[in-house]
C-alpha atoms as a PDB file:
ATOM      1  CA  UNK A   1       0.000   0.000   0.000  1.00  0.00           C
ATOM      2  CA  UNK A   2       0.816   3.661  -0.735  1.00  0.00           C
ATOM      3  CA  UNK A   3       1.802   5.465   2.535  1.00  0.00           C
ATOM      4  CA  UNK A   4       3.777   8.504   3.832  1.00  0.00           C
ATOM      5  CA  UNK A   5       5.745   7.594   6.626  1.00  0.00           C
ATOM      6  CA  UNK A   6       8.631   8.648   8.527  1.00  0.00           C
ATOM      7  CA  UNK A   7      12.059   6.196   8.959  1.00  0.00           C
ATOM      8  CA  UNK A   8      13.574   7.659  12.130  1.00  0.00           C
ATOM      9  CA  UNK A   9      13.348  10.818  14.536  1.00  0.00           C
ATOM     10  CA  UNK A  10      13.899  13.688  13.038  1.00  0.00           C
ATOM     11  CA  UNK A  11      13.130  17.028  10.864  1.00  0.00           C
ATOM     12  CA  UNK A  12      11.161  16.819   7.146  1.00  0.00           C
ATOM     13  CA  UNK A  13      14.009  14.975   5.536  1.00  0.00           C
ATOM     14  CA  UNK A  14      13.018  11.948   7.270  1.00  0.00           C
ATOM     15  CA  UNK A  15       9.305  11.058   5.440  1.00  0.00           C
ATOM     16  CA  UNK A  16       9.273   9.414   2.176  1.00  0.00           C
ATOM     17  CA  UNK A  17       6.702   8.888   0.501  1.00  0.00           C
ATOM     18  CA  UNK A  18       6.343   4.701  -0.695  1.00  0.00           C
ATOM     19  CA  UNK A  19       5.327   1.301  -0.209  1.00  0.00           C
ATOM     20  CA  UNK A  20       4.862  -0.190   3.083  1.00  0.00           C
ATOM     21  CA  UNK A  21       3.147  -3.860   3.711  1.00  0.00           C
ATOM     22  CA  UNK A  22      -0.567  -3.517   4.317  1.00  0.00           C
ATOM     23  CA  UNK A  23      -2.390  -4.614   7.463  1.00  0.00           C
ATOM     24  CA  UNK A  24      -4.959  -6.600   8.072  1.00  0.00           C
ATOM     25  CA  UNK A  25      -7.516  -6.759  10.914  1.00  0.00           C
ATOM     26  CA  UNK A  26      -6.862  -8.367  14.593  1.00  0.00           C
ATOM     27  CA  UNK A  27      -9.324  -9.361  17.051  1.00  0.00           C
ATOM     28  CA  UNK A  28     -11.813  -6.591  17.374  1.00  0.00           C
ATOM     29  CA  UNK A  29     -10.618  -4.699  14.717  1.00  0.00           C
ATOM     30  CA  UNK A  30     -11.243  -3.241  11.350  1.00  0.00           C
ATOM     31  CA  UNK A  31      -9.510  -2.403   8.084  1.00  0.00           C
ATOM     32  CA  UNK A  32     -10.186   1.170   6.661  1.00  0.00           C
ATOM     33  CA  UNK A  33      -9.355   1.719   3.339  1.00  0.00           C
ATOM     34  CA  UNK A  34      -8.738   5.452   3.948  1.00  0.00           C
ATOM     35  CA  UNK A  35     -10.430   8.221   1.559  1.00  0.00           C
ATOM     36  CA  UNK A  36      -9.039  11.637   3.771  1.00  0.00           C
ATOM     37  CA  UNK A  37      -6.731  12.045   6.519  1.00  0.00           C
ATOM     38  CA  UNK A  38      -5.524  15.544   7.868  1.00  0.00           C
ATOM     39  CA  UNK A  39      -2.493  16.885   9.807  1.00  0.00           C
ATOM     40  CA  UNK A  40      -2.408  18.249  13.137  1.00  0.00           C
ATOM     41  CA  UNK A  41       0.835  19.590  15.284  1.00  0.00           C
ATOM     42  CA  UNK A  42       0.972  16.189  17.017  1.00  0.00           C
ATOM     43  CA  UNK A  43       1.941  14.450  13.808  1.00  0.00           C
ATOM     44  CA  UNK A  44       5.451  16.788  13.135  1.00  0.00           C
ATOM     45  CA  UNK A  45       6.027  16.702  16.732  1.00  0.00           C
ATOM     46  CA  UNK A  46       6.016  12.993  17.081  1.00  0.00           C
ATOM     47  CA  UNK A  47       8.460  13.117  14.281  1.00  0.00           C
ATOM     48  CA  UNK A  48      10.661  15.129  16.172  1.00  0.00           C
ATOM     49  CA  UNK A  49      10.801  12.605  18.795  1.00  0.00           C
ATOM     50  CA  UNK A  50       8.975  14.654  21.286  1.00  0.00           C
ATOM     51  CA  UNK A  51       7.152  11.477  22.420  1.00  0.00           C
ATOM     52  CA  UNK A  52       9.703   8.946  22.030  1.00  0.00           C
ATOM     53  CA  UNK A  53       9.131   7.514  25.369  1.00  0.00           C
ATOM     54  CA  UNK A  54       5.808   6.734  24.341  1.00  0.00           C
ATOM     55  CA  UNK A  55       5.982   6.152  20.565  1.00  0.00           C
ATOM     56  CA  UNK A  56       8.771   3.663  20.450  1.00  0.00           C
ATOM     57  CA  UNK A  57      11.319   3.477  18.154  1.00  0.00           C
ATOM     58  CA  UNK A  58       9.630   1.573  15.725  1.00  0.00           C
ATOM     59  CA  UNK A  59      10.121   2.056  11.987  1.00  0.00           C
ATOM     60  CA  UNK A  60       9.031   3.633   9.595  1.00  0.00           C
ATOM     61  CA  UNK A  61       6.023   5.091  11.331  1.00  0.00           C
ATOM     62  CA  UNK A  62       3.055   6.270   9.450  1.00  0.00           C
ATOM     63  CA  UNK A  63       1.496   9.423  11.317  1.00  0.00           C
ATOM     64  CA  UNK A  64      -2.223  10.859  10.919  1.00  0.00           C
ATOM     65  CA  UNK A  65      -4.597  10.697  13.747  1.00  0.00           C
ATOM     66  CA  UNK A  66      -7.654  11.094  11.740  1.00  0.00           C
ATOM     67  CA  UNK A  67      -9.232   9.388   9.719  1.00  0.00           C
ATOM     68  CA  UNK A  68     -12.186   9.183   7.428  1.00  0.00           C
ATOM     69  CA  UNK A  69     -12.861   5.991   5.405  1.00  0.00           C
ATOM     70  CA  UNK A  70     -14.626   2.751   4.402  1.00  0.00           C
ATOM     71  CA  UNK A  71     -15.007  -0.523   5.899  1.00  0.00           C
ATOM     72  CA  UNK A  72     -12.632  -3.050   3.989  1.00  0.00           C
ATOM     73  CA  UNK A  73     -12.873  -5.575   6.496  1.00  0.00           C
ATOM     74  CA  UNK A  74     -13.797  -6.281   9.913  1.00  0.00           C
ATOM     75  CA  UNK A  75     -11.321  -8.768  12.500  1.00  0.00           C
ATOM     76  CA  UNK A  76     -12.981 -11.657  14.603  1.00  0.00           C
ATOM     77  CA  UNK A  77     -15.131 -10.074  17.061  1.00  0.00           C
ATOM     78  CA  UNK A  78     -15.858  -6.461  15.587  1.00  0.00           C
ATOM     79  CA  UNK A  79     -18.800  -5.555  15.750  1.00  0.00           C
ATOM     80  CA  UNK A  80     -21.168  -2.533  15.518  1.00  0.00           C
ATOM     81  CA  UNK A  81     -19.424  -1.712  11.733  1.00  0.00           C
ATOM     82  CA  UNK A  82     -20.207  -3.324   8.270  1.00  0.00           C
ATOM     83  CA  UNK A  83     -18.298  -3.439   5.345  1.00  0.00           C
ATOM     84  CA  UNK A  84     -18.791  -0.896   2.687  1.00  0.00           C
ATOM     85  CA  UNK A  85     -19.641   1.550   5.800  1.00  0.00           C
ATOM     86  CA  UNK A  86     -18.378   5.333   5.948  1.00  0.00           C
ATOM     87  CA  UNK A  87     -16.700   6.126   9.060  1.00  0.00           C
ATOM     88  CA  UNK A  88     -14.435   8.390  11.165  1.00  0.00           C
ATOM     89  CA  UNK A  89     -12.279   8.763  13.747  1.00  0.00           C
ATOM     90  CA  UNK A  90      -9.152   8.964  15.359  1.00  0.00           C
ATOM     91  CA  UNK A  91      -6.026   6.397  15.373  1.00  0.00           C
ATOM     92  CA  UNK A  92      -4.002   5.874  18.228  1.00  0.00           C
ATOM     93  CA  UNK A  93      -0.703   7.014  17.623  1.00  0.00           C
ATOM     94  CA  UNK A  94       0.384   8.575  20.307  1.00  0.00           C
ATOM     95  CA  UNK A  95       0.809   5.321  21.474  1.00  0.00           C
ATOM     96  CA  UNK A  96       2.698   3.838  18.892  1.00  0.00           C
ATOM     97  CA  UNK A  97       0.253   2.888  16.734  1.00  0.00           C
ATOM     98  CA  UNK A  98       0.369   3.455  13.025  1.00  0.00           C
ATOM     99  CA  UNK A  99      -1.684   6.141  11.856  1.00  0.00           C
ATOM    100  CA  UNK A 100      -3.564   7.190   8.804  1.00  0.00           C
ATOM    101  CA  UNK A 101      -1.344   8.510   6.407  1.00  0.00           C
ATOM    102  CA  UNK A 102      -1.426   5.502   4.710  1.00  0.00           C
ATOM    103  CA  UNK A 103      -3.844   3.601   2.124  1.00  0.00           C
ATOM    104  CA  UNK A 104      -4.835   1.375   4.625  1.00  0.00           C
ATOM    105  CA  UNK A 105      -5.200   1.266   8.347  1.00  0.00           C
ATOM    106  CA  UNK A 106      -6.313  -1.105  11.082  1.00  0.00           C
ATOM    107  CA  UNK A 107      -7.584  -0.024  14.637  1.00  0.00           C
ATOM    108  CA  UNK A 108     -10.516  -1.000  17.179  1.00  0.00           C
ATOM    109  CA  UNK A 109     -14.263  -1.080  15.791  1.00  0.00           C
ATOM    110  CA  UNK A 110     -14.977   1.112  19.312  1.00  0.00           C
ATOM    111  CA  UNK A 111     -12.532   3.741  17.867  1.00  0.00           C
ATOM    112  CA  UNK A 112     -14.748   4.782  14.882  1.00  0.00           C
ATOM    113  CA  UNK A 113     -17.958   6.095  13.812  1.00  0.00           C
ATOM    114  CA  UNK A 114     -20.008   5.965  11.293  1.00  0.00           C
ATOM    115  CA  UNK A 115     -19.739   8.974   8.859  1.00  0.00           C
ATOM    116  CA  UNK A 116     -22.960  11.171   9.624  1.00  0.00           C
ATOM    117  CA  UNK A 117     -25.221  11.535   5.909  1.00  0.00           C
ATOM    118  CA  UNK A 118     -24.086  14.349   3.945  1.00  0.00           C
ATOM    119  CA  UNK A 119     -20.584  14.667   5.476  1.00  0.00           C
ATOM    120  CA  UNK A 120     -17.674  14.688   2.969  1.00  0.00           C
ATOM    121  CA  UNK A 121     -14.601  12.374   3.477  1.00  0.00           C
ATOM    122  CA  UNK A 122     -12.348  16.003   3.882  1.00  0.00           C
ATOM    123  CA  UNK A 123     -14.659  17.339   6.354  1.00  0.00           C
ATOM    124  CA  UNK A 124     -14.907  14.331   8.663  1.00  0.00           C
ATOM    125  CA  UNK A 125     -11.086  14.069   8.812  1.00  0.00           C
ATOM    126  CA  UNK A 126     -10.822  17.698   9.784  1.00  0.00           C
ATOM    127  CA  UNK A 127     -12.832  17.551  12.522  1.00  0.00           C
ATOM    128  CA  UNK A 128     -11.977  15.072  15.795  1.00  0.00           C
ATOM    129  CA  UNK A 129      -8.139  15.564  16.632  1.00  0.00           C
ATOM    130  CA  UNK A 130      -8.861  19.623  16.683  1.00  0.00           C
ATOM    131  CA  UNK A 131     -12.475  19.775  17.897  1.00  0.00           C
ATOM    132  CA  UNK A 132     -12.321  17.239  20.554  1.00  0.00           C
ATOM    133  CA  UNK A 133      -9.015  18.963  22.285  1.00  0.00           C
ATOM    134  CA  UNK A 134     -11.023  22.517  22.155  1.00  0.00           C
ATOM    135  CA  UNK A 135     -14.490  20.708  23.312  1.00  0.00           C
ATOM    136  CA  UNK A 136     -12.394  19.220  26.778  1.00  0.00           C
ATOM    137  CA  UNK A 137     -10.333  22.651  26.736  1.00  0.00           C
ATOM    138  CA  UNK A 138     -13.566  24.518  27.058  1.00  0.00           C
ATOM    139  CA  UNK A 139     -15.183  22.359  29.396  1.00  0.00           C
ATOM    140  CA  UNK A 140     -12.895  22.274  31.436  1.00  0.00           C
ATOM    141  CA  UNK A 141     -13.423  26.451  31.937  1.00  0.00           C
ATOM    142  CA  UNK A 142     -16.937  25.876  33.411  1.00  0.00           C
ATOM    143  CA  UNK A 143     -20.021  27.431  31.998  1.00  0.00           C
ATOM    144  CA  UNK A 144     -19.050  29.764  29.460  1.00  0.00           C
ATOM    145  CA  UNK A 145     -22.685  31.568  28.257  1.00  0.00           C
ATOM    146  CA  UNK A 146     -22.303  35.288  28.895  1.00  0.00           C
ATOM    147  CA  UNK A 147     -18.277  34.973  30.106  1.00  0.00           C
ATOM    148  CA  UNK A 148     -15.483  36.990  28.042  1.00  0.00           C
ATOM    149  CA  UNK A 149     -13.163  34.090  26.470  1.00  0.00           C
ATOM    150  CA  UNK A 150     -10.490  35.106  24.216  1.00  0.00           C
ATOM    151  CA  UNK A 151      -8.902  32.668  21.927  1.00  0.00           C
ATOM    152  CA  UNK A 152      -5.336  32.775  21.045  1.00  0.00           C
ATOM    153  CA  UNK A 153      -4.415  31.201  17.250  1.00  0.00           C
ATOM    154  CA  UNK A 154      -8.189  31.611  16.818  1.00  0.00           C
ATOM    155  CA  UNK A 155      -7.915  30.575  13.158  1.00  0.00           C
ATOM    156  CA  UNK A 156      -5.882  27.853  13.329  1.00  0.00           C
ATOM    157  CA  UNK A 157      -6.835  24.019  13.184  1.00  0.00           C
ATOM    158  CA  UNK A 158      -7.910  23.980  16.732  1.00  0.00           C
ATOM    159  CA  UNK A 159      -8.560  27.674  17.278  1.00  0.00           C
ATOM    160  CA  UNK A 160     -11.085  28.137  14.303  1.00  0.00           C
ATOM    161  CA  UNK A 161     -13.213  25.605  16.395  1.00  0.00           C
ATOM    162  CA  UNK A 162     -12.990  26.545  20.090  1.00  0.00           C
ATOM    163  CA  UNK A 163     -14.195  30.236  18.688  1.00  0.00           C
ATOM    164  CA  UNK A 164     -17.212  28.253  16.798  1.00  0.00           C
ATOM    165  CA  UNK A 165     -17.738  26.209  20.408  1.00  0.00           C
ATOM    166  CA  UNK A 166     -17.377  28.609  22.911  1.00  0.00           C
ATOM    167  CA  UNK A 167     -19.741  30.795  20.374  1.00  0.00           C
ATOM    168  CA  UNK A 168     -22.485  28.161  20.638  1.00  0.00           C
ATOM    169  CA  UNK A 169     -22.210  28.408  24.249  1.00  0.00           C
ATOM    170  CA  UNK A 170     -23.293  31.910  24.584  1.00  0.00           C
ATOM    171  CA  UNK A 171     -19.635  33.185  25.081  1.00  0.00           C
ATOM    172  CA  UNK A 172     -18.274  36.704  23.935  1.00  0.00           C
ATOM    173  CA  UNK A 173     -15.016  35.541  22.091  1.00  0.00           C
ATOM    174  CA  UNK A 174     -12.046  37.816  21.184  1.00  0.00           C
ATOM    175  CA  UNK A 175      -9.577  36.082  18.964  1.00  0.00           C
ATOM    176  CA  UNK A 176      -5.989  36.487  18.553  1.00  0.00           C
ATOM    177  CA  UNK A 177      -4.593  36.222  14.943  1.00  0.00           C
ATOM    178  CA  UNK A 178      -2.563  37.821  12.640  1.00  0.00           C
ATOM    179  CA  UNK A 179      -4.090  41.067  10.596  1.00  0.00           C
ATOM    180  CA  UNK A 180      -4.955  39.204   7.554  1.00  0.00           C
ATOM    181  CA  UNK A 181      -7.043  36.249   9.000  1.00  0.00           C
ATOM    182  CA  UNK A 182      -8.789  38.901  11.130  1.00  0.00           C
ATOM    183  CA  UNK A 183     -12.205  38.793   8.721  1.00  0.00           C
ATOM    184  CA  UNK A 184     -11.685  35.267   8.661  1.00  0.00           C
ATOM    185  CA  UNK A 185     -11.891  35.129  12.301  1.00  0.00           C
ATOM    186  CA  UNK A 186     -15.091  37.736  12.734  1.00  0.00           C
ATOM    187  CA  UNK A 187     -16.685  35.199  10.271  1.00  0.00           C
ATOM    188  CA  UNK A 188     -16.099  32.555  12.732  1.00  0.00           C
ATOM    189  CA  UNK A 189     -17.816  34.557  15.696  1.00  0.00           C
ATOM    190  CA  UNK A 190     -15.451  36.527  17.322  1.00  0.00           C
ATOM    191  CA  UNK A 191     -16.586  40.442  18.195  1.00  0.00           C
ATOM    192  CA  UNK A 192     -13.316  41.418  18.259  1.00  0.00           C
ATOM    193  CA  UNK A 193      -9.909  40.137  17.035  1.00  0.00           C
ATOM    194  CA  UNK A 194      -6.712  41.485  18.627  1.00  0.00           C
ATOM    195  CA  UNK A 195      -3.335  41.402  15.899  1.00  0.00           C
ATOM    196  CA  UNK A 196      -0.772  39.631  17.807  1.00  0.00           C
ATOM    197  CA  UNK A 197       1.702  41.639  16.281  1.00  0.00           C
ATOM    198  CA  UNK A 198       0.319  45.237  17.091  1.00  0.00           C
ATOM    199  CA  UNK A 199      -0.990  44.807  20.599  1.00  0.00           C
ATOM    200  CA  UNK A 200       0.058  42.721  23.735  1.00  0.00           C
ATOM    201  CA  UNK A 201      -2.406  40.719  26.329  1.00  0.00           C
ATOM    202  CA  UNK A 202      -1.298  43.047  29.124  1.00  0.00           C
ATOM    203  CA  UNK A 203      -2.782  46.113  27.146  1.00  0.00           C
ATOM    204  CA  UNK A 204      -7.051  44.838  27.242  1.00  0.00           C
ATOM    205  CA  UNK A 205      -6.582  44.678  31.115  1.00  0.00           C
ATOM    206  CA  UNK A 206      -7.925  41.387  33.180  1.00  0.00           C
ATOM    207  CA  UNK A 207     -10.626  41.352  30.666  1.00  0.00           C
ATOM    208  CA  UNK A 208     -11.552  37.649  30.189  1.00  0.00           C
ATOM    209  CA  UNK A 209     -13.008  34.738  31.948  1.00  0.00           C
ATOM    210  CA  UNK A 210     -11.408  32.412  30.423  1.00  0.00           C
ATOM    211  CA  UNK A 211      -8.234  32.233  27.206  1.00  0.00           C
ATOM    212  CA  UNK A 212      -8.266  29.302  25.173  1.00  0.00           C
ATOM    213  CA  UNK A 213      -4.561  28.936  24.038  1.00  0.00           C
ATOM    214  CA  UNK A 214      -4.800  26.787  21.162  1.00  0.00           C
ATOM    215  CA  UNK A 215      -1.028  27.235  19.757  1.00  0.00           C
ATOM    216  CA  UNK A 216      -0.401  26.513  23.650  1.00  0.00           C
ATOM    217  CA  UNK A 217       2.715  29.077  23.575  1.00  0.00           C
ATOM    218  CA  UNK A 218       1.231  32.055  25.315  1.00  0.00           C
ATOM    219  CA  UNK A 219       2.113  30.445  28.778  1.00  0.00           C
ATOM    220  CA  UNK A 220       0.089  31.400  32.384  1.00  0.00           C
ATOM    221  CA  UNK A 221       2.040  34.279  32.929  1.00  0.00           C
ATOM    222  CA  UNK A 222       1.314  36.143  30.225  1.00  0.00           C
ATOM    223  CA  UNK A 223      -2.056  34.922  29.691  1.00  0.00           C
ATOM    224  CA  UNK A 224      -3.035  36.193  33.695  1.00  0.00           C
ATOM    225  CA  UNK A 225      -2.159  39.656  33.121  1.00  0.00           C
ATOM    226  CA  UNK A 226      -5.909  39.367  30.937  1.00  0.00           C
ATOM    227  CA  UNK A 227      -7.661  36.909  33.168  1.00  0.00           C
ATOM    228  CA  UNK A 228     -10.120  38.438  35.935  1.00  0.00           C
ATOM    229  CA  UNK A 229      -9.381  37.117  39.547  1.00  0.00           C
ATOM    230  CA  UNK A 230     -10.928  33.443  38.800  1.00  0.00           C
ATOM    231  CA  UNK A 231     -10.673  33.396  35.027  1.00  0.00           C
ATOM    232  CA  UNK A 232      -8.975  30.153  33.672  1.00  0.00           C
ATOM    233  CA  UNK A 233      -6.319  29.710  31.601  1.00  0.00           C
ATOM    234  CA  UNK A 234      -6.370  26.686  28.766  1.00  0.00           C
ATOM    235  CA  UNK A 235      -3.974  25.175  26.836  1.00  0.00           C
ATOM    236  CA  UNK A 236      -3.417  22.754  24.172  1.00  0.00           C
ATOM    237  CA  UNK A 237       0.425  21.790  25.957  1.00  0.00           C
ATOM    238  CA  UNK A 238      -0.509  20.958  28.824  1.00  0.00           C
ATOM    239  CA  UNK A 239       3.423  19.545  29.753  1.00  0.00           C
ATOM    240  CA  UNK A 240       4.331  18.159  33.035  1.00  0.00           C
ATOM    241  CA  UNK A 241       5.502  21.701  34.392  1.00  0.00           C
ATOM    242  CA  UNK A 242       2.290  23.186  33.351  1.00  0.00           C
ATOM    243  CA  UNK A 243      -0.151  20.876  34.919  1.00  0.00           C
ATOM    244  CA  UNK A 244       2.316  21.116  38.381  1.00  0.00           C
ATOM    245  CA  UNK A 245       1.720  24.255  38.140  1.00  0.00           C
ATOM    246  CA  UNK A 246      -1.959  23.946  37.392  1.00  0.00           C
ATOM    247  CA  UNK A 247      -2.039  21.985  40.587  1.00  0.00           C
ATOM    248  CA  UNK A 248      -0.702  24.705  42.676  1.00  0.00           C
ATOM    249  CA  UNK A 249      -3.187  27.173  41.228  1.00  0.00           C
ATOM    250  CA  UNK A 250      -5.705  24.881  42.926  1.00  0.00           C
ATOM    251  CA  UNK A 251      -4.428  25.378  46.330  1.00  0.00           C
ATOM    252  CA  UNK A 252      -3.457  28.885  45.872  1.00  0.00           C
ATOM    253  CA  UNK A 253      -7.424  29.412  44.400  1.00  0.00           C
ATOM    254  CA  UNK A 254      -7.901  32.336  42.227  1.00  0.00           C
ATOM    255  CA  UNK A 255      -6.947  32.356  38.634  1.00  0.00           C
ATOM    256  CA  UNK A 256      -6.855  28.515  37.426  1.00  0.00           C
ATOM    257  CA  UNK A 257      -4.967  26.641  34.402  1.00  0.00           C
ATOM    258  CA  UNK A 258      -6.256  23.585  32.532  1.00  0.00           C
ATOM    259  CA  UNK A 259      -4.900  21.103  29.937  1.00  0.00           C
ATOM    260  CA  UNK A 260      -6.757  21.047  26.708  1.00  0.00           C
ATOM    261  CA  UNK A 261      -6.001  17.526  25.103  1.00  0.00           C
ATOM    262  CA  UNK A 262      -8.471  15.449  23.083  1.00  0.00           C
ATOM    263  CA  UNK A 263     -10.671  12.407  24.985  1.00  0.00           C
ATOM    264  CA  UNK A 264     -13.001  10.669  22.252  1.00  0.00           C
ATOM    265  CA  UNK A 265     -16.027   9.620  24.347  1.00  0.00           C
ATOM    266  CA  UNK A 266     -19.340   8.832  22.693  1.00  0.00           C
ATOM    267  CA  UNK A 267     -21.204  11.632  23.808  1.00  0.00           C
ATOM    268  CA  UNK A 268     -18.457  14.121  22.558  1.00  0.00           C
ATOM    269  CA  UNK A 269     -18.704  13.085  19.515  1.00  0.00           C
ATOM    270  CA  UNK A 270     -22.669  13.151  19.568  1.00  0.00           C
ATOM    271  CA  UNK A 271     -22.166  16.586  20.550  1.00  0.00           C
ATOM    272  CA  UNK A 272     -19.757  17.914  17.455  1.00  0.00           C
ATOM    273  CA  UNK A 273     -22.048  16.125  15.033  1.00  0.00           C
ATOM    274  CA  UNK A 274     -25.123  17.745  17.050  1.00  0.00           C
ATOM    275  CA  UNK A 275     -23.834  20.914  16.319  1.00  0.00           C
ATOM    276  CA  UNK A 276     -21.484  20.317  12.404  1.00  0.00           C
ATOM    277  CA  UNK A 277     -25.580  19.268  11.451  1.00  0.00           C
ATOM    278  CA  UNK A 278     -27.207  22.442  13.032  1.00  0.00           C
ATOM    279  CA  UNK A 279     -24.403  24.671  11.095  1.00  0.00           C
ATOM    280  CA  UNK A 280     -22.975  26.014  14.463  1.00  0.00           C
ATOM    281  CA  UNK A 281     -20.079  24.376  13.968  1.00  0.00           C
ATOM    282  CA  UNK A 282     -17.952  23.847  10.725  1.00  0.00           C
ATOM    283  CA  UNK A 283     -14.662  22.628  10.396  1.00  0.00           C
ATOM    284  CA  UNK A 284     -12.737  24.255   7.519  1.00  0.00           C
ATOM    285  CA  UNK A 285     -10.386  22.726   5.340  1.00  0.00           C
ATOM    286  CA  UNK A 286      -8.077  25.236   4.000  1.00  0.00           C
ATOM    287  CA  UNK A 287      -6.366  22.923   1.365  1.00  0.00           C
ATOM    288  CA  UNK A 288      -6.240  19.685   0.326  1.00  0.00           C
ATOM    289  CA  UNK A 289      -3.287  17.196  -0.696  1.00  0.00           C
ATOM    290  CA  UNK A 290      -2.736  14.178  -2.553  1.00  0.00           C
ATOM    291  CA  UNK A 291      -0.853  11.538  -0.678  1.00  0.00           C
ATOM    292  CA  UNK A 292       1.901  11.950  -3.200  1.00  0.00           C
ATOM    293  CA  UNK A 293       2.746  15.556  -1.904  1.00  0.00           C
ATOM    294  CA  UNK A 294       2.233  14.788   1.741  1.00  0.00           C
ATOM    295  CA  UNK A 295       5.691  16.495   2.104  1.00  0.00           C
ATOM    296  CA  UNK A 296       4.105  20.131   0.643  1.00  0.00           C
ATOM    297  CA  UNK A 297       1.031  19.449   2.361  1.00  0.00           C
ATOM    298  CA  UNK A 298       2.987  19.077   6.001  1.00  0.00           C
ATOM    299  CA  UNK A 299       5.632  22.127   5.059  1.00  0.00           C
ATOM    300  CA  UNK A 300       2.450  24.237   4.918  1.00  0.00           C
ATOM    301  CA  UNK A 301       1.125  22.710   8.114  1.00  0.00           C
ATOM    302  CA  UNK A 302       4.411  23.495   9.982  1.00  0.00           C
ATOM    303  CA  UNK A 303       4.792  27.122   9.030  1.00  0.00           C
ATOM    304  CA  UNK A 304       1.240  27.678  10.291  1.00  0.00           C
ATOM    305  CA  UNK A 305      -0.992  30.816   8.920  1.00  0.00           C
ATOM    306  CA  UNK A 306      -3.364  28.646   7.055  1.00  0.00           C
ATOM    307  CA  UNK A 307      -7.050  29.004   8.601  1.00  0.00           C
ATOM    308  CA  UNK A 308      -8.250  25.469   9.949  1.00  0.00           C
ATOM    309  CA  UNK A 309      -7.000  22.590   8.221  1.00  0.00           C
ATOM    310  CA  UNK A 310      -4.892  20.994   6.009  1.00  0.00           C
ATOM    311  CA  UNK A 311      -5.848  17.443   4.618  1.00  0.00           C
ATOM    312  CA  UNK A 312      -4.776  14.617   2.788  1.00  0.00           C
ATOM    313  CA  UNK A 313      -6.354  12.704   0.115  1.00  0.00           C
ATOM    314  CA  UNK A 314      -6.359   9.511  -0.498  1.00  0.00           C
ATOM    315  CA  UNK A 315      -9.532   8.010  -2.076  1.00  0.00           C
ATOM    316  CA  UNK A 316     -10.407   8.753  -5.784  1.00  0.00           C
END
């Protein structure tokens, strides 16, 4: 099978695009043949051997976390799925796993969904990674209807979302972005949008209930000089420092950090589609790749500026 994959640790010049051997299904699994896959900051990060501890050092590794495909074929044991089916969801690579940047791809039946009617491939594969992390991220915040939450990288892959989420929850969103996304981002729902690169976080004053960081580079600090007294601060790297310091926060009381990272549970996902069919939420896929120029496709990821997502395709 076709796949893009990487053959050790390290910067671009370690993917190659080729053949690898293809899978087949295990107990309680299923075979995907893959039609769209996209690329999120985890994926170039893993590369880097950021994870190593938990991603092994086996090779080559194929990267992707989501995935949007067909049933090829289903292991002893899965259930719930049948062949020919549209699904979605997200592979477990940041456990080692192979993920979906690849033709073909095997993971557990309990891992995927089926693809809700009307739903492209490209749009399904945009959404969990991204919208999951800024769904827990939000949550997380409390009850957000009538609260000031401002949104840093709000249009990025997961940025463009939590503005759409916290939006649906009755939130008045500011977003941080550069000047030329800033229409982008009022189309999204924010009332205002702040250019990163003309005015600081310490100039609106403790402002907001709650900041989203969803480039997760702002760091507390920073971010509390615009938080009121008991606003919360989220982020996307939520790093072993961070969260000791999140704990202390607790005891200390007042202003508050929490992680945003992704949990797939049933009733998140009921949620996203809830609200993808209702229009209030709507991924956006800012390009779209063949598998063949992956390596483009991830160089455009990686220097960032591209509003929402950029996915691969692999289906016809």
């Amino acid at each position: 099978m076709k796949a893009f994959y990487c053959q050790s640790y390290g910067g671009a010049d370690v993917m190659r695009h080729g053949e690898l051997p293809a899978p087949t299904a295990g107990r309680g699994q299923v075979l995907v043949r893959v039609q769209a896959a996209s690329i999120n900051p985890l994926d170039w990060k893993i590369r880097q051997g950021d994870f190593r501890l938990l991603t092994g050092r086996r090779f080559p590794k194929v990267l992707g976390a989501d995935v949007a495909g067909v049933v090829e074929a289903l292991g002893p044991g899965a259930s719930g799925l049948v062949v020919g089916q549209r699904v979605y969801g997200v592979m477990p690579i940041f456990l080692g796993r192979q993920g979906a940047h690849a033709e073909l791809v095997t993971l557990a039946a309990k891992r995927l969904r089926p693809l809700p009617e009307g739903w492209s491939f490209e749009q399904a594969a945009a959404l969990p990674v991204a919208a999951l992390t800024a769904l827990n991220g939000l949550r997380r915040c409390g009850a957000l209807k009538d609260r000031a939450v401002l949104v840093n990288g709000a249009t990025g892959g997961v940025g463009h979302l939590a503005v759409q989420l916290a939006k649906a929850r009755g939130a008045r969103v500011t977003g941080v972005c550069s000047a030329r996304n800033a229409e982008r981002a009022r189309a999204l729902g924010c009332e205002q949008v702040v250019d990163y690169r003309q005015q600081s976080l310490a100039e609106l004053g403790r402002a907001f209930d709650v900041i989203f960081d969803a480039y997760g580079l702002l760091g507390f600090t920073r971010a509390a000089t615009a938080l009121t007294a008991s606003g919360h601060y989220a982020t996307t790297l939520p790093t072993p420092g961070v969260m000791l310091h999140a704990l202390w926060r607790r005891v200390l009381g007042g202003q508050q950090i929490v992680g945003a990272n992704m949990r797939a549970r049933g009733e998140d996902y009921d949620e996203l589609q809830q609200l993808v069919t209702s229009g209030a939420l709507r991924p956006i896929v800012e390009q779209v790749f063949p598998l063949a120029e992956a390596a483009q496709a991830f160089a455009l990821a990686e220097r960032g500026g591209a509003v929402g997502k950029i996915v691969l395709r692999l289906g016809g």
